[in-house]
PDB file of N, CA and C in Angstrom:
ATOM      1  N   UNK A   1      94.386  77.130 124.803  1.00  0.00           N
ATOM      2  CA  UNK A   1      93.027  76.972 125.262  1.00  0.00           C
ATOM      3  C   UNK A   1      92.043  77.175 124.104  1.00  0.00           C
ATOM      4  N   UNK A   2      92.348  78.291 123.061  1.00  0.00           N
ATOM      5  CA  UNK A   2      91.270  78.208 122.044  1.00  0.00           C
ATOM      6  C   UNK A   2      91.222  77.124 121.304  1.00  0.00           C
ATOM      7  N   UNK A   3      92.359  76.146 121.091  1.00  0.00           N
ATOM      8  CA  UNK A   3      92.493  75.532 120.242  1.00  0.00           C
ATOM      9  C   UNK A   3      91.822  74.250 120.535  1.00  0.00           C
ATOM     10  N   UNK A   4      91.880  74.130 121.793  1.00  0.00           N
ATOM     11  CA  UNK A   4      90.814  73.042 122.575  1.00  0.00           C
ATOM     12  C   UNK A   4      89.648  73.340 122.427  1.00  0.00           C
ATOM     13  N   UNK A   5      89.119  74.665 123.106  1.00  0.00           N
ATOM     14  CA  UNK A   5      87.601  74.672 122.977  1.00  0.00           C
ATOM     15  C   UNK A   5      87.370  74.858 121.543  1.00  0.00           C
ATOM     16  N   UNK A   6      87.892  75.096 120.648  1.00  0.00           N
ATOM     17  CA  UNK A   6      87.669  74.668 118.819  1.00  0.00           C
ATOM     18  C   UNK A   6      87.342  73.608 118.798  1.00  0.00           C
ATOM     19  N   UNK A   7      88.434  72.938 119.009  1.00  0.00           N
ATOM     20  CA  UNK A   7      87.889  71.390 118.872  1.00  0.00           C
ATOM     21  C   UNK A   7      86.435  70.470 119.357  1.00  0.00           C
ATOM     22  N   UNK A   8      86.246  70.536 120.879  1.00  0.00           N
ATOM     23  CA  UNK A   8      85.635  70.583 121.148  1.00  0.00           C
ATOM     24  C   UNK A   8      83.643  71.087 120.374  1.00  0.00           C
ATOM     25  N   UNK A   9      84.191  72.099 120.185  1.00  0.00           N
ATOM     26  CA  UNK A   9      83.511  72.955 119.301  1.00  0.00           C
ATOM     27  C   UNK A   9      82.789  71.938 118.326  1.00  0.00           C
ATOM     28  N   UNK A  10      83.884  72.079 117.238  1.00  0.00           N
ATOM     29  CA  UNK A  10      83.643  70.823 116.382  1.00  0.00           C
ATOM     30  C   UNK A  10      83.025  69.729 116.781  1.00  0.00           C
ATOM     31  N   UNK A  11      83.760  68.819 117.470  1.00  0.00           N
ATOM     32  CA  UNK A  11      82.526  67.919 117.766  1.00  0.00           C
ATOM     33  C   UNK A  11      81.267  67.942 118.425  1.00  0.00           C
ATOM     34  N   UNK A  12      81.088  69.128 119.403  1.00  0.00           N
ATOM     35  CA  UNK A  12      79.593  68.665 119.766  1.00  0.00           C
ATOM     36  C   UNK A  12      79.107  69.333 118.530  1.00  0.00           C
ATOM     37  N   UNK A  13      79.301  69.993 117.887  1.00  0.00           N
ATOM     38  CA  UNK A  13      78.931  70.847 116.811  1.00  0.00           C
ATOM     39  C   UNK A  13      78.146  69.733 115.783  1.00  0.00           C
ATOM     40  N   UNK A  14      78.758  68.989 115.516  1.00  0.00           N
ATOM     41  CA  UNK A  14      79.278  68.085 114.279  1.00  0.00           C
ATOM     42  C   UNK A  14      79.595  68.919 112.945  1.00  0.00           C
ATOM     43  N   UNK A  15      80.620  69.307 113.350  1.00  0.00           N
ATOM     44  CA  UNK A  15      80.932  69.906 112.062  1.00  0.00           C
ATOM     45  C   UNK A  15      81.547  68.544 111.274  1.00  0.00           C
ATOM     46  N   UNK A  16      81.171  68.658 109.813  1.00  0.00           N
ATOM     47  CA  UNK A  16      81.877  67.461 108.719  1.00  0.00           C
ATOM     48  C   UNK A  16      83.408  67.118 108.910  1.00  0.00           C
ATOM     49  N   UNK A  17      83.514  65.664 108.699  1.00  0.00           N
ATOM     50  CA  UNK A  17      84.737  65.393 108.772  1.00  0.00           C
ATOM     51  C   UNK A  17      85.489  65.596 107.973  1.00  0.00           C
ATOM     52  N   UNK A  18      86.833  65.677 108.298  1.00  0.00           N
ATOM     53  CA  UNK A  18      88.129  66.583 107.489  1.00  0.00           C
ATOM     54  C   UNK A  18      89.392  66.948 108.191  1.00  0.00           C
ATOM     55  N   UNK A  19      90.420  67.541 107.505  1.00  0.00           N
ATOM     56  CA  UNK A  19      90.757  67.939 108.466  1.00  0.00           C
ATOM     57  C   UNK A  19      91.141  69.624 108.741  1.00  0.00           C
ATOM     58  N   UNK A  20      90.878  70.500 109.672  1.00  0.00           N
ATOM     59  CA  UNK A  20      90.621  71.503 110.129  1.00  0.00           C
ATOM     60  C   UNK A  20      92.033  72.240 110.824  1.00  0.00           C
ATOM     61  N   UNK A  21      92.543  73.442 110.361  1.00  0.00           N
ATOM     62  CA  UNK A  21      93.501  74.390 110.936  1.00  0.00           C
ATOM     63  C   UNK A  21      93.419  74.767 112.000  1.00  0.00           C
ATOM     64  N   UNK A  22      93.259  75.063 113.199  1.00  0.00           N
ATOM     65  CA  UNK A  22      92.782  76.392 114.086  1.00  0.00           C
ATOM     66  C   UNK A  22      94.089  76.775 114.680  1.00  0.00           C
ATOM     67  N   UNK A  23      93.948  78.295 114.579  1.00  0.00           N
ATOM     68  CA  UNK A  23      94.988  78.945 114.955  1.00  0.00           C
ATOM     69  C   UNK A  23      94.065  80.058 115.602  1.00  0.00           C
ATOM     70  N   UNK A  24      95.137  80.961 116.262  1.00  0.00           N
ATOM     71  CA  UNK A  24      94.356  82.245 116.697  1.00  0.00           C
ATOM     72  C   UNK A  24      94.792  83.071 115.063  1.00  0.00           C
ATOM     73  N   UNK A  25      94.368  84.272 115.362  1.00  0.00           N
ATOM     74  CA  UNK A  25      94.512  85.291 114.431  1.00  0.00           C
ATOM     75  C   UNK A  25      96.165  86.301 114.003  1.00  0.00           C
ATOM     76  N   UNK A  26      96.241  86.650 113.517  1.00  0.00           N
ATOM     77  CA  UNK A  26      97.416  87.735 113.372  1.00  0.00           C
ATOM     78  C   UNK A  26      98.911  86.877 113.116  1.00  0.00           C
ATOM     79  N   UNK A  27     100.189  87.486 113.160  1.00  0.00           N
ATOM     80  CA  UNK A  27     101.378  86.989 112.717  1.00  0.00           C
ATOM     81  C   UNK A  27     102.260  88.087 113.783  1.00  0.00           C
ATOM     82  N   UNK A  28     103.305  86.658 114.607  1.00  0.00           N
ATOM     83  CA  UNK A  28     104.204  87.388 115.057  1.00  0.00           C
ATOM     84  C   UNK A  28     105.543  86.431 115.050  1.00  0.00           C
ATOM     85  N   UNK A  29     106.590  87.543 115.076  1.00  0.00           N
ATOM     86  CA  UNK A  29     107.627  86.636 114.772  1.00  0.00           C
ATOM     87  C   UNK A  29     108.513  86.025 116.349  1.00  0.00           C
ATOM     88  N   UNK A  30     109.239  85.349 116.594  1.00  0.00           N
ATOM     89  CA  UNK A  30     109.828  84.911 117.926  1.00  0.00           C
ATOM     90  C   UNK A  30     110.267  86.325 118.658  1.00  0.00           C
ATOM     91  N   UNK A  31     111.109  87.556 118.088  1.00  0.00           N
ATOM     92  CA  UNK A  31     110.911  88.484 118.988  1.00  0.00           C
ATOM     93  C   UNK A  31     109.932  89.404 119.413  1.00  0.00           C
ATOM     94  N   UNK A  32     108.853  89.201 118.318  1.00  0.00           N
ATOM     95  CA  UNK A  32     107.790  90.173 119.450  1.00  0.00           C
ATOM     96  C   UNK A  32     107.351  89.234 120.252  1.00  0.00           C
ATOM     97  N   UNK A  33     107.202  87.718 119.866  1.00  0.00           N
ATOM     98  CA  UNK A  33     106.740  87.267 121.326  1.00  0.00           C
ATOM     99  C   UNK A  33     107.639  87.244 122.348  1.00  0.00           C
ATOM    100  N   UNK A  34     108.485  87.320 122.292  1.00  0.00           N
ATOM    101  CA  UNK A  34     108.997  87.142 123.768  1.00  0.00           C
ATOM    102  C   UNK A  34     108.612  88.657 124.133  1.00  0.00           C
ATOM    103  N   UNK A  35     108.870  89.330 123.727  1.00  0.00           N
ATOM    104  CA  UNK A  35     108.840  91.347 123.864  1.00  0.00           C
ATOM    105  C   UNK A  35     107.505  91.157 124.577  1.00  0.00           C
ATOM    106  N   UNK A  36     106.546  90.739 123.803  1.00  0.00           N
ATOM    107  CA  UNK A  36     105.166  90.677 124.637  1.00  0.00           C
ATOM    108  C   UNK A  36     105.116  89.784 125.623  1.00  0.00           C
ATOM    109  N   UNK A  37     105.592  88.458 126.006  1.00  0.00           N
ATOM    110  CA  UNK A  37     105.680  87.773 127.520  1.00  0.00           C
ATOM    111  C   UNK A  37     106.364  88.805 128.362  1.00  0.00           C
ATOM    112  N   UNK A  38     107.224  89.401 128.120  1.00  0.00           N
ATOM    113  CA  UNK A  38     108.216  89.983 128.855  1.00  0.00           C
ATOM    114  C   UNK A  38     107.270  90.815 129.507  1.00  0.00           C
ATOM    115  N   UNK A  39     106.590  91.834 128.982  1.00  0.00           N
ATOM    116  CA  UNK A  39     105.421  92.930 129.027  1.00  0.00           C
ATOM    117  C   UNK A  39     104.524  92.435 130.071  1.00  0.00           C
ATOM    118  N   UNK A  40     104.193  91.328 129.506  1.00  0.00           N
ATOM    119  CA  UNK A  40     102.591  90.670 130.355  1.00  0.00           C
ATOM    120  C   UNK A  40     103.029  89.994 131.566  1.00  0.00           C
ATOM    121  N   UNK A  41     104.660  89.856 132.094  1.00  0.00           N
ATOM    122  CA  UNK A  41     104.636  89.057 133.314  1.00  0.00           C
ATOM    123  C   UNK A  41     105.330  90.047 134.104  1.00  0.00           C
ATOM    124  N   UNK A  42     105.401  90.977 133.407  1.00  0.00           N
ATOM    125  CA  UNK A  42     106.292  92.217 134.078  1.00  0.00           C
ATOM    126  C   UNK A  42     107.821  92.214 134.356  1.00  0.00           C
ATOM    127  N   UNK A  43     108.565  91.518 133.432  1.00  0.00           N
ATOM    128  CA  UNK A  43     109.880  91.578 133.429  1.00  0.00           C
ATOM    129  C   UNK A  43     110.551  92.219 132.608  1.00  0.00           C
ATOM    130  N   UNK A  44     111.941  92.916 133.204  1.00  0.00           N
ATOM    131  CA  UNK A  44     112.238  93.607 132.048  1.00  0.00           C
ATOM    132  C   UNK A  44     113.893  93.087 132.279  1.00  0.00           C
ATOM    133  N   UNK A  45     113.870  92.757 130.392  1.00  0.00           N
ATOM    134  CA  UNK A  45     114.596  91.945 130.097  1.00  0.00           C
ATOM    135  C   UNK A  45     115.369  92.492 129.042  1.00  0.00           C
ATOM    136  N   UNK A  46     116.379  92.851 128.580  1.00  0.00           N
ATOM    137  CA  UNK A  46     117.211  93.173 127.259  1.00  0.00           C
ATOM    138  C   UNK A  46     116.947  91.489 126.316  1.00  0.00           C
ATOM    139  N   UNK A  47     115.840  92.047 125.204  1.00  0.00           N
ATOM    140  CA  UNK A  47     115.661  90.782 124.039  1.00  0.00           C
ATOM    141  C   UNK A  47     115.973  91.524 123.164  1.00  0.00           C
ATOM    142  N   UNK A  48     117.526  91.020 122.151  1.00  0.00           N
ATOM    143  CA  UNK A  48     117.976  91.253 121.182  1.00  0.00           C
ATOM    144  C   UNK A  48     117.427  90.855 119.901  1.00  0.00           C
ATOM    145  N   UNK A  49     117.458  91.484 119.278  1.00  0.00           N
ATOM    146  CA  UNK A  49     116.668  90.455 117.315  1.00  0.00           C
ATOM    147  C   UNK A  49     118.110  90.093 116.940  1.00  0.00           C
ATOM    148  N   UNK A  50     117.816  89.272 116.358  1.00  0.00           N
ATOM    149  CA  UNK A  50     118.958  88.694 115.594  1.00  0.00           C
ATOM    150  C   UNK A  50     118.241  87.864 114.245  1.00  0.00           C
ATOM    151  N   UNK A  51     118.682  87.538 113.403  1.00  0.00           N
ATOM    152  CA  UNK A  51     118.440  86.995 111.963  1.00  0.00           C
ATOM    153  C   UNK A  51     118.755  85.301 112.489  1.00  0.00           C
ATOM    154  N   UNK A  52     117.787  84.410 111.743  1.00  0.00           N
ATOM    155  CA  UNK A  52     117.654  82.804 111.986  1.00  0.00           C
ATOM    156  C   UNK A  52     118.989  82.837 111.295  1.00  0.00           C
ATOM    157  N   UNK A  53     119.438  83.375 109.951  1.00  0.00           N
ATOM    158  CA  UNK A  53     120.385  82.759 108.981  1.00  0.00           C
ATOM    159  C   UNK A  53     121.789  83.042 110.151  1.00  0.00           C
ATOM    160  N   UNK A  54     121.572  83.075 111.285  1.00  0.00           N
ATOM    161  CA  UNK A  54     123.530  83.759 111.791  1.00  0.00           C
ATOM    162  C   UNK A  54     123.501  82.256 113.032  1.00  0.00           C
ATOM    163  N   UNK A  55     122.441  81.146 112.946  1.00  0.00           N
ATOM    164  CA  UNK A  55     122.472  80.008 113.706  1.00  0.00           C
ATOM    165  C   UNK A  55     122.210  79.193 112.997  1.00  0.00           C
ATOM    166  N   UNK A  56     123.377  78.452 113.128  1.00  0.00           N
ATOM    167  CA  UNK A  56     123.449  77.143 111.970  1.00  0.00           C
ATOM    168  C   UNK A  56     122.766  75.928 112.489  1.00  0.00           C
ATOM    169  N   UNK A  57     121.683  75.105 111.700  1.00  0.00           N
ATOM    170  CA  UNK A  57     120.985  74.300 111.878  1.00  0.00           C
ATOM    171  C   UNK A  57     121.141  73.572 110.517  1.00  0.00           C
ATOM    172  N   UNK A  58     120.940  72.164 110.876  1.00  0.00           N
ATOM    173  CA  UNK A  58     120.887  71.147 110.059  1.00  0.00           C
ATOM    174  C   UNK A  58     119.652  71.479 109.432  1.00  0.00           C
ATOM    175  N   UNK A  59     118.496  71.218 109.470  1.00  0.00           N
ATOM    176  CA  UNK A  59     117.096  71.455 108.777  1.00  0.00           C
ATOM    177  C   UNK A  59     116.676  73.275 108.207  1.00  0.00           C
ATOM    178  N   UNK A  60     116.350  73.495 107.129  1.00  0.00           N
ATOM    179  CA  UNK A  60     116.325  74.747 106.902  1.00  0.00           C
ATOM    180  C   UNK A  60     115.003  75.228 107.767  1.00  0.00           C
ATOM    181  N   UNK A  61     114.801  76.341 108.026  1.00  0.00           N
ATOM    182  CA  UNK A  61     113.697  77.003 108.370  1.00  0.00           C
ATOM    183  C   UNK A  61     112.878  77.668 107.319  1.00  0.00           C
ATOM    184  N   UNK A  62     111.632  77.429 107.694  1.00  0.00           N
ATOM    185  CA  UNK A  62     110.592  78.301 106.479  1.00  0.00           C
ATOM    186  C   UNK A  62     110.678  79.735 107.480  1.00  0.00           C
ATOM    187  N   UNK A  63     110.925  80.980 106.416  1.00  0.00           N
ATOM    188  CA  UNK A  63     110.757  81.970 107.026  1.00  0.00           C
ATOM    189  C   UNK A  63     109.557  82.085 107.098  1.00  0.00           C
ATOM    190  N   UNK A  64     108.288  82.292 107.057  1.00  0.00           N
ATOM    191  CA  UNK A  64     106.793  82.296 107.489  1.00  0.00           C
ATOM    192  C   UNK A  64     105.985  80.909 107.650  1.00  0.00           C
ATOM    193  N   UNK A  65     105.459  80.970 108.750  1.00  0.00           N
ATOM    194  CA  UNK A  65     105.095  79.573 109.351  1.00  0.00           C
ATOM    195  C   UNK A  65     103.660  79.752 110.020  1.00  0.00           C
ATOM    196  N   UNK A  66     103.478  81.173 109.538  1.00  0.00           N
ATOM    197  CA  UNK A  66     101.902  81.285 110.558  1.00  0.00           C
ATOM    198  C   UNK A  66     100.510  80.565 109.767  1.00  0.00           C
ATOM    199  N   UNK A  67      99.941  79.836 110.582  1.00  0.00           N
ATOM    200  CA  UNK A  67      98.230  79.016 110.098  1.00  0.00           C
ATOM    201  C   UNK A  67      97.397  80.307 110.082  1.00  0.00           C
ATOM    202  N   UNK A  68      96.434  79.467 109.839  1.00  0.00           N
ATOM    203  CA  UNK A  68      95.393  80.921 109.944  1.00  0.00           C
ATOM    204  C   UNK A  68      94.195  79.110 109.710  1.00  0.00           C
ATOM    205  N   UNK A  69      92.787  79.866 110.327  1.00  0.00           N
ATOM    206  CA  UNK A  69      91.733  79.106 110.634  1.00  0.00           C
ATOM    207  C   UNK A  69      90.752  79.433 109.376  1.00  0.00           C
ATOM    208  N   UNK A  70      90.789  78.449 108.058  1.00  0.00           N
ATOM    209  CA  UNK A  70      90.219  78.999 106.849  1.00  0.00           C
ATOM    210  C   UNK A  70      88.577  78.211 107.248  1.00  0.00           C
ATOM    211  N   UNK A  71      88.254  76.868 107.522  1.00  0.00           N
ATOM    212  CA  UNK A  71      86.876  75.797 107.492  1.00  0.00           C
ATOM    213  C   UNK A  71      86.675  76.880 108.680  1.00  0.00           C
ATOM    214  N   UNK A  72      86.749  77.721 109.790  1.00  0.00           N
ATOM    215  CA  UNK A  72      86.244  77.871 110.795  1.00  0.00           C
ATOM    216  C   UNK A  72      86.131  79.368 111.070  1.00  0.00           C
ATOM    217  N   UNK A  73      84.964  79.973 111.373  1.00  0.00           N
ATOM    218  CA  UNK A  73      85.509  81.710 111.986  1.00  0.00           C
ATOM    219  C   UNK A  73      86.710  81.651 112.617  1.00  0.00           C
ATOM    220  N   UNK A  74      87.365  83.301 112.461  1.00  0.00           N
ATOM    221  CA  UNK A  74      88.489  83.265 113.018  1.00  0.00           C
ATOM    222  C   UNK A  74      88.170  83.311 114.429  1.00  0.00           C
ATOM    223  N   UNK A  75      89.723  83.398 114.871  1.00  0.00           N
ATOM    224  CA  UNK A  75      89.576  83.490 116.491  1.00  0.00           C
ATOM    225  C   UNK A  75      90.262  84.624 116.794  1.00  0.00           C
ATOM    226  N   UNK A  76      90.291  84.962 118.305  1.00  0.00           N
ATOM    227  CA  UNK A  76      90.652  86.249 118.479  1.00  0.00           C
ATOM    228  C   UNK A  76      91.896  86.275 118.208  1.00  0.00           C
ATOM    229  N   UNK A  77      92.435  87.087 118.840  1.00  0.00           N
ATOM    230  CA  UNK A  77      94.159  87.419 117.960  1.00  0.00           C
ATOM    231  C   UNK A  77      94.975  86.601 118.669  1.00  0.00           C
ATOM    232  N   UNK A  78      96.449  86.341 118.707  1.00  0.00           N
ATOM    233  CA  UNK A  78      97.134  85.823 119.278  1.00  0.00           C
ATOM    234  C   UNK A  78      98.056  86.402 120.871  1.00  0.00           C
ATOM    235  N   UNK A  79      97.899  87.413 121.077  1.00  0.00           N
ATOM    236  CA  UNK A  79      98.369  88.290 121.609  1.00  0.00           C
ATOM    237  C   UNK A  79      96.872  88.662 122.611  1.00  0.00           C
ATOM    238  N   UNK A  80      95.607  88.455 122.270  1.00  0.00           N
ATOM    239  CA  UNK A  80      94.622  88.536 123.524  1.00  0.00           C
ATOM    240  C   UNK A  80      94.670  86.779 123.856  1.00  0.00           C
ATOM    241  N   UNK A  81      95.154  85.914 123.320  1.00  0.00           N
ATOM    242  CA  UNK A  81      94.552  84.762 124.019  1.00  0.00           C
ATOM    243  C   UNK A  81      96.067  84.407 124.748  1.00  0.00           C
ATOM    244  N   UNK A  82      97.304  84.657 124.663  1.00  0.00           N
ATOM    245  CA  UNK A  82      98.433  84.747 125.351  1.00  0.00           C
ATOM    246  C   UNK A  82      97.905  85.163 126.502  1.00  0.00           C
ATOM    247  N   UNK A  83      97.620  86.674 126.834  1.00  0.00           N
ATOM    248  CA  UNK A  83      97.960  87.221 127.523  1.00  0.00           C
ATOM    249  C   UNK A  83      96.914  86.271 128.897  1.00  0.00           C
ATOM    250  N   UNK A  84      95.711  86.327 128.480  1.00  0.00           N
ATOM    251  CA  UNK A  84      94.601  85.043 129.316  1.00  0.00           C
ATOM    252  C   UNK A  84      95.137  84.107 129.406  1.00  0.00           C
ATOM    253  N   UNK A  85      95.968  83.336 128.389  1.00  0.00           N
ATOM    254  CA  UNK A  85      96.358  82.258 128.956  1.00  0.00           C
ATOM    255  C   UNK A  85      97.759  82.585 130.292  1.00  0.00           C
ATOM    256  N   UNK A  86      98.624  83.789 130.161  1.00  0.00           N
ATOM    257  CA  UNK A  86      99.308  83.848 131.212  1.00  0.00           C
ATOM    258  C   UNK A  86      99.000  84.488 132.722  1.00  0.00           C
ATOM    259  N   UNK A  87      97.605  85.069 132.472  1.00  0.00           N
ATOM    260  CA  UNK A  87      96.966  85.547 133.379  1.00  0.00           C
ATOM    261  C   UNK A  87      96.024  84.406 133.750  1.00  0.00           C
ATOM    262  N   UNK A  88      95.828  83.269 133.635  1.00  0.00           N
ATOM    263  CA  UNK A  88      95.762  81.843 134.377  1.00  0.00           C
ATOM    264  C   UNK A  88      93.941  81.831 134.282  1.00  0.00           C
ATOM    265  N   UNK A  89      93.307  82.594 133.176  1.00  0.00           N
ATOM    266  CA  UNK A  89      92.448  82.210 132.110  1.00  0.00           C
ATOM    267  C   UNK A  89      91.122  82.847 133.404  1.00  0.00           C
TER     268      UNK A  89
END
């Protein structure tokens, strides 16, 4: 949803053309998010960590993959706009 009303944003805005990042804020890796869905829908679930390198995939993985919103203020964190978006906004 932030990433829409960004956009949005932008154009009635007119912000200059280009092209533009938007992300929310902060860095998390696949097990805290699930740890945090788990939390916010109230399930409790045994989520193990495990290392990407012990699942073999054809394409390598970049170990850090998080954007960040540099042309634009940031946005709130990733972990308050989850939780609104699973609490049905």
């Amino acid at each position: 949803m932030d990433v829409a009303d960004a956009t949005v944003k932008l154009v009635v805005q007119g912000y200059p053309y280009g092209i533009y990042h938007v992300a929310n804020s902060g860095c998390v890796n696949y097990y805290e998010f699930v740890q945090k869905i788990s939390s916010l829908v109230g399930v409790e679930a045994k989520v193990t960590k495990v290392k990407e390198k012990d699942f073999e995939t054809k394409a390598p993985n970049a170990l850090k993959t998080a954007m960040s919103s540099i042309k634009l203020p940031p946005l709130r964190t990733w972990d308050e706009a989850l939780e609104e978006y699973l609490r049905g906004r």
